[in-house]
Protein backbone atom coordinates (compact mmCIF):
# COMPACT_ATOMS: atom_id res chain seq x y z
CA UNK A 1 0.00 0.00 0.00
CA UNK A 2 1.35 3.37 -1.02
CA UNK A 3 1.65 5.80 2.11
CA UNK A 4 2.97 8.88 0.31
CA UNK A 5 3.12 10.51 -2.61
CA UNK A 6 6.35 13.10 -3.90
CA UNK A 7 5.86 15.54 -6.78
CA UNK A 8 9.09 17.15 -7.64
CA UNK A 9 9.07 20.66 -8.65
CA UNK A 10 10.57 22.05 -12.33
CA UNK A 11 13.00 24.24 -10.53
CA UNK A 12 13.38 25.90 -7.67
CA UNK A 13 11.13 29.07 -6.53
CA UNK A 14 8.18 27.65 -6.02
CA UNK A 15 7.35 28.41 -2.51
CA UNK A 16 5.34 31.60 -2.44
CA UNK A 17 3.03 29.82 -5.40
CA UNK A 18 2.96 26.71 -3.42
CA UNK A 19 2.22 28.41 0.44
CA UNK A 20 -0.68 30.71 -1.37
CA UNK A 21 -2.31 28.20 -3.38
CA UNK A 22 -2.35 25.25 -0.56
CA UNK A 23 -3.83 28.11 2.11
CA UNK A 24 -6.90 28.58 -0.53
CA UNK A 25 -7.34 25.16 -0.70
CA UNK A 26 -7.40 24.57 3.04
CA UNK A 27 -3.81 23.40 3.94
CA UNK A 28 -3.16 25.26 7.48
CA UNK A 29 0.23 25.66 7.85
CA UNK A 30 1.50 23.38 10.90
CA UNK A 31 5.17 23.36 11.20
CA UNK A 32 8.09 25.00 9.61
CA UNK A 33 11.67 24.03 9.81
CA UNK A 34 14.55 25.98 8.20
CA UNK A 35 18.29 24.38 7.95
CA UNK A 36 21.35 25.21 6.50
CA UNK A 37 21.37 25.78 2.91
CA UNK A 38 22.94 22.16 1.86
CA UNK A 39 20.87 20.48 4.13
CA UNK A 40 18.59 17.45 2.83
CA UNK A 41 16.17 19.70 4.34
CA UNK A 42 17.09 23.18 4.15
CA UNK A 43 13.61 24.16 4.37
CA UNK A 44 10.59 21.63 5.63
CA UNK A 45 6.94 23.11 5.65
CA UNK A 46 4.43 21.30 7.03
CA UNK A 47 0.52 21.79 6.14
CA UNK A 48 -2.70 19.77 7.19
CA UNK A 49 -5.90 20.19 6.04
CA UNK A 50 -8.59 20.68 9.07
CA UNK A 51 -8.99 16.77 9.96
CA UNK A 52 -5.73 16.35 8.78
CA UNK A 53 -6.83 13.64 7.00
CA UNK A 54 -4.22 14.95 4.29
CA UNK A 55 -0.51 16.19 5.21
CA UNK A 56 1.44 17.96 2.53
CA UNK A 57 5.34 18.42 3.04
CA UNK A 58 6.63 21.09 1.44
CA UNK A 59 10.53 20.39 1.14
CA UNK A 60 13.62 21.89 -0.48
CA UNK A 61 16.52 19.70 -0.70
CA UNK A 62 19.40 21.95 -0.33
CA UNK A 63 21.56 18.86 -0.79
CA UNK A 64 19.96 17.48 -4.18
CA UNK A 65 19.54 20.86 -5.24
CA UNK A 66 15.80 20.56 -5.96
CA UNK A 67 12.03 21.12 -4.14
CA UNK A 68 9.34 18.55 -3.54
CA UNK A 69 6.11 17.73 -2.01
CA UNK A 70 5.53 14.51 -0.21
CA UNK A 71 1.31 14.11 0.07
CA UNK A 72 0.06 11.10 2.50
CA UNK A 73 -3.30 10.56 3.73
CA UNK A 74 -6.69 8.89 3.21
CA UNK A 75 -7.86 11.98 1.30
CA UNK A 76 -4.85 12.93 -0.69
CA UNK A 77 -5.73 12.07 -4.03
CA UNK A 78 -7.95 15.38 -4.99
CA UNK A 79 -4.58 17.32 -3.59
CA UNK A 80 -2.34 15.01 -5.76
CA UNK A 81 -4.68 16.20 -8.62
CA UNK A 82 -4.77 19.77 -7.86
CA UNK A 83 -1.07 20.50 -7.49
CA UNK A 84 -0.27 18.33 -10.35
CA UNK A 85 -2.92 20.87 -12.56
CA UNK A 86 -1.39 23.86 -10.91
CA UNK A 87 2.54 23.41 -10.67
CA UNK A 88 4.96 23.18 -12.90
CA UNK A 89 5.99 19.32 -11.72
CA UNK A 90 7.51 16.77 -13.33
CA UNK A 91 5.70 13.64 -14.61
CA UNK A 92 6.84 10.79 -13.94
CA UNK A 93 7.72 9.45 -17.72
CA UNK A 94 9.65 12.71 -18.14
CA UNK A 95 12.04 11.90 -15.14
CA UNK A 96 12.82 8.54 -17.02
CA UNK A 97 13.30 10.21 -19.88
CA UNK A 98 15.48 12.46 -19.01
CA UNK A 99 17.26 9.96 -17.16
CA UNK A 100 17.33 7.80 -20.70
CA UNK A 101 18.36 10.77 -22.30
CA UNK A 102 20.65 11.59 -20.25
CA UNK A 103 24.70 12.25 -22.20
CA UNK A 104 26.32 14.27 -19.67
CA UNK A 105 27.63 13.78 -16.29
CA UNK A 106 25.74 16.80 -14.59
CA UNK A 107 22.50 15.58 -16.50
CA UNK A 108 22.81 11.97 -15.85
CA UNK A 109 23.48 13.18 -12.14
CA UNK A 110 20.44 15.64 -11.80
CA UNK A 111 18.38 13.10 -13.42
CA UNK A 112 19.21 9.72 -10.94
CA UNK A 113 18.83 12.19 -7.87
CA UNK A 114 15.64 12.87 -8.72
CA UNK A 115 14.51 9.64 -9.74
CA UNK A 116 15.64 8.66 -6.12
CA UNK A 117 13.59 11.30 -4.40
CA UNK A 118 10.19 10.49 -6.57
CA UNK A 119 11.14 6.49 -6.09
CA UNK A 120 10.17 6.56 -2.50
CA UNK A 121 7.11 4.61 -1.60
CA UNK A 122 6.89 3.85 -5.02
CA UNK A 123 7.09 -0.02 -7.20
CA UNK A 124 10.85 -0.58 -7.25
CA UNK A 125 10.49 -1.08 -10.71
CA UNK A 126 11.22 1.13 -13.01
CA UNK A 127 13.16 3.34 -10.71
CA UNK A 128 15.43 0.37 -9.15
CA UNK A 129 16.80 -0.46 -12.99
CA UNK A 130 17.62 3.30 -13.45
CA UNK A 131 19.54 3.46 -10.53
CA UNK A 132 21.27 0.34 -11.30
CA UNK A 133 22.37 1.45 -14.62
CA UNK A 134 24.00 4.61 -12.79
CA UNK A 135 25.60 2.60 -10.22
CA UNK A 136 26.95 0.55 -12.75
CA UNK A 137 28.23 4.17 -15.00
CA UNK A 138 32.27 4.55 -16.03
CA UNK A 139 31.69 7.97 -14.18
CA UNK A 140 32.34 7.84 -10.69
CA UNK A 141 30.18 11.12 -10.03
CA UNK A 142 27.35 9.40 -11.42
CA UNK A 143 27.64 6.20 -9.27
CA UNK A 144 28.15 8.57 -6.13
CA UNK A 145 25.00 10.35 -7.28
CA UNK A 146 23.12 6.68 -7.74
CA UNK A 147 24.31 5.51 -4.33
CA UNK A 148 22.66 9.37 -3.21
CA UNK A 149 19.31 8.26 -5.34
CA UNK A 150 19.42 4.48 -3.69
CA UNK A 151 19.39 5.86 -0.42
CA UNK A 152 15.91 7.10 -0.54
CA UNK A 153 14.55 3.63 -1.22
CA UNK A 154 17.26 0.94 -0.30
CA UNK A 155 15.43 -2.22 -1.90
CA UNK A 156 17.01 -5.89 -0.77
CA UNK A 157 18.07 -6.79 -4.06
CA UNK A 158 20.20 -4.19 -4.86
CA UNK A 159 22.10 -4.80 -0.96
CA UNK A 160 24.87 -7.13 -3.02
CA UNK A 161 25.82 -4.24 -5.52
CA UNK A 162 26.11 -1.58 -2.75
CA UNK A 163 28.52 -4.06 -0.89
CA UNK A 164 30.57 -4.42 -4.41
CA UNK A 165 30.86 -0.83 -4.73
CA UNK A 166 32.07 -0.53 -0.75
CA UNK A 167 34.24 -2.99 -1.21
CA UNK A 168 35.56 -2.82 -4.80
CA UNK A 169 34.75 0.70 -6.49
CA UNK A 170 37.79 2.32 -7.97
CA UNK A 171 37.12 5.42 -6.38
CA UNK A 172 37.64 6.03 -2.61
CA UNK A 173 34.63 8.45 -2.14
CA UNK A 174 31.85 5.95 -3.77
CA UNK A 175 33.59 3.06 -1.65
CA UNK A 176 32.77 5.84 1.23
CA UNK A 177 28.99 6.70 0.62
CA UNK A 178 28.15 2.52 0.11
CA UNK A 179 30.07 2.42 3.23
CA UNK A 180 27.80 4.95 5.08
CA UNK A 181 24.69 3.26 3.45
CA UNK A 182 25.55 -0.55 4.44
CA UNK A 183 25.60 1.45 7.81
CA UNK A 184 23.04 3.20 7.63
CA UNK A 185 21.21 -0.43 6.90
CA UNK A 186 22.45 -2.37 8.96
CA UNK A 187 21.48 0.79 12.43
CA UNK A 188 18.27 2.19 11.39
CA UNK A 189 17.80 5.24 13.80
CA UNK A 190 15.59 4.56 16.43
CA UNK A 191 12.34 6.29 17.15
């Protein structure tokens, strides 16, 4: 069963449009956190409609460079709808596209990143092959930034690769992150 939902955002910027437009659609604001700029979450906004049946995240990812919403509950889907009709967002076919598209380092790494952030809660497949296909790239960059989009959604079959790249990945700073991840596994934090 799906819990959440993410929409990522064309671009950054879209705060004001997003605060106005969920206040006249009855999304009280709730919490707001603010972090440092590269923070996963430099900037976390919190709204709830007035059973809070429906929580909408507001979050810029200072980190992956790039805003999202994550929408959960039982009466979501007519929010889903709305923002999708209202925001510029990306669809879900053009973030494999421009994964599949992809020729450049800073593309192929833009594109696997956000793959990672819209896989979560989502059918491993197709994300999990795109992410495999960067972990598996000659450029290390790209396999740092597929370890980066694995991490949002570490599925069990993938847990051998991640231990070949910790173990045997040409370049010290991939070897690293799988590292941190197999760690990261292995001690979930504890609530």
């Amino acid at each position: 069963m799906q819990r959440f939902t993410r929409l990522i955002f064309k671009g950054t910027g879209y705060y004001q449009v997003f605060s106005k437009l969920a206040t006249r659609n009855g999304l009280e604001l709730v919490d707001e956190v603010r972090k440092g700029d590269r923070s996963p979450l430099a900037l976390q906004q919190v709204r709830a409609n007035i059973d809070e049946t429906v929580h909408v995240h507001y979050i810029e990812d200072g980190l992956a460079r790039l805003s999202y919403l994550q929408i959960s509950g039982p009466k979501s889907e007519p929010y889903v709808k709305l923002f999708k009709e209202k925001l510029s967002l990306f669809a879900e076919d053009e973030m494999f596209s421009s994964w599949d598209g992809a020729s450049s380092t800073d593309e192929k790494i833009e594109a696997i990143v956000r793959l990672g952030v819209a896989s979560f809660d989502q059918p491993p497949e197709p994300y999990m092959s795109r992410i495999a296909q960067a972990l598996d790239d000659a450029d290390p960059a790209v396999r740092d930034a597929g370890l980066v989009a694995f991490s949002h959604s570490p599925w069990a079959p993938m847990r051998a690769r991640i231990e070949q790249l910790r173990d045997r990945d040409p370049d010290p700073g991939v070897q690293k992150r799988a590292g941190l991840l197999l760690e990261a596994w292995e001690n979930p934090p504890r609530s």
